[in-house]
Protein backbone atom coordinates (compact mmCIF):
# COMPACT_ATOMS: atom_id res chain seq x y z
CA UNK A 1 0.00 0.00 0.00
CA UNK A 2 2.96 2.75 0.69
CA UNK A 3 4.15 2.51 -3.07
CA UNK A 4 0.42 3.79 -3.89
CA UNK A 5 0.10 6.34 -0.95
CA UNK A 6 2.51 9.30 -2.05
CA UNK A 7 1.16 11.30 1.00
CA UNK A 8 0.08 9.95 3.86
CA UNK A 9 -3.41 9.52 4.80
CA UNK A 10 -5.48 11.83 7.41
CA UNK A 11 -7.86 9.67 9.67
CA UNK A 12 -11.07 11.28 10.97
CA UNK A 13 -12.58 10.13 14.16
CA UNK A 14 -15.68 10.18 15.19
CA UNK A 15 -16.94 8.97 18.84
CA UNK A 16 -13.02 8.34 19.23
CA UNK A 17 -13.32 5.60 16.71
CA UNK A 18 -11.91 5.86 12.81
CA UNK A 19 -15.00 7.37 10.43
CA UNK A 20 -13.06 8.21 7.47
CA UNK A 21 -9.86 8.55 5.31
CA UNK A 22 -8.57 11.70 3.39
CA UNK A 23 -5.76 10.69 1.04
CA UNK A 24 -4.90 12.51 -1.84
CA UNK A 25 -6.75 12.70 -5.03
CA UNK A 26 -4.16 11.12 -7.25
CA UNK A 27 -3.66 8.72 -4.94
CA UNK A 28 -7.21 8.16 -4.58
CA UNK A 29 -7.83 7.75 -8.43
CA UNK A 30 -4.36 5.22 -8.14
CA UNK A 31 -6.30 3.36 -5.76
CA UNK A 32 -9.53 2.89 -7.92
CA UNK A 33 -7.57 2.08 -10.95
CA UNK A 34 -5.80 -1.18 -9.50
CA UNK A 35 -9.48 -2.10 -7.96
CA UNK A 36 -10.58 -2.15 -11.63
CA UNK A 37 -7.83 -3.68 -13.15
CA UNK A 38 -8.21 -6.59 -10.31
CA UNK A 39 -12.16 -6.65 -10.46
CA UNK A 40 -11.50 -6.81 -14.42
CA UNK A 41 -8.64 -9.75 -13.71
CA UNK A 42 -11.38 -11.85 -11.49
CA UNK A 43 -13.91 -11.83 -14.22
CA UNK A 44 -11.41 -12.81 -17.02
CA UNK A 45 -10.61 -15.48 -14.63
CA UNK A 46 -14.09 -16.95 -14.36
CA UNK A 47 -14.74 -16.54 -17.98
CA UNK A 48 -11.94 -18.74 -18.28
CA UNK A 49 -13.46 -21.46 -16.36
CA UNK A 50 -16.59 -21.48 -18.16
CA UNK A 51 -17.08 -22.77 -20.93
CA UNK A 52 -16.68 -20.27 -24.18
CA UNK A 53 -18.46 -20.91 -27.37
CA UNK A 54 -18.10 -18.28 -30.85
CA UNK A 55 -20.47 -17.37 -33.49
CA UNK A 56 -20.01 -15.17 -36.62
CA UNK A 57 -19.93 -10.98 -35.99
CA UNK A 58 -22.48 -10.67 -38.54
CA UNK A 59 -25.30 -13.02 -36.54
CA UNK A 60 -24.42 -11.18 -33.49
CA UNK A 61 -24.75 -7.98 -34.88
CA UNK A 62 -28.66 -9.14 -36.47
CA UNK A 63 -29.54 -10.30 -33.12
CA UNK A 64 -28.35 -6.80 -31.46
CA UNK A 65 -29.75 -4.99 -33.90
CA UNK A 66 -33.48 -6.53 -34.21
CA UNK A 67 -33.91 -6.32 -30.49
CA UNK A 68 -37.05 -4.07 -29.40
């Protein structure tokens, strides 16, 4: 986590317990990036383990484009 955090983050409490995080925004837009790009890996992972099947471009693009 300290090779994302260039700055480091200011807790707020609230009833003496932790209620939030203030990091910066770069860091913060770091942060969401690498959540996609592992959210994206888990999904390319389960495709994976399904079972994958093609058809030709052109019948997918009559199906798409005769929907209501």
């Amino acid at each position: 986590m300290s090779k994302i955090l260039k700055t480091k983050p200011q807790v707020i409490m609230k009833n003496g317990r932790p209620s939030a995080v203030i990091i910066d925004i770069k860091d913060y837009k770091q942060l969401l990036e690498r959540l996609e790009d592992k959210e994206d890996i888990a999904d390319i992972e389960k495709m994976r383990k399904g079972s994958l099947y093609f058809r030709k471009f052109d019948d997918f693009l009559a199906e798409h484009n005769n929907a209501p």
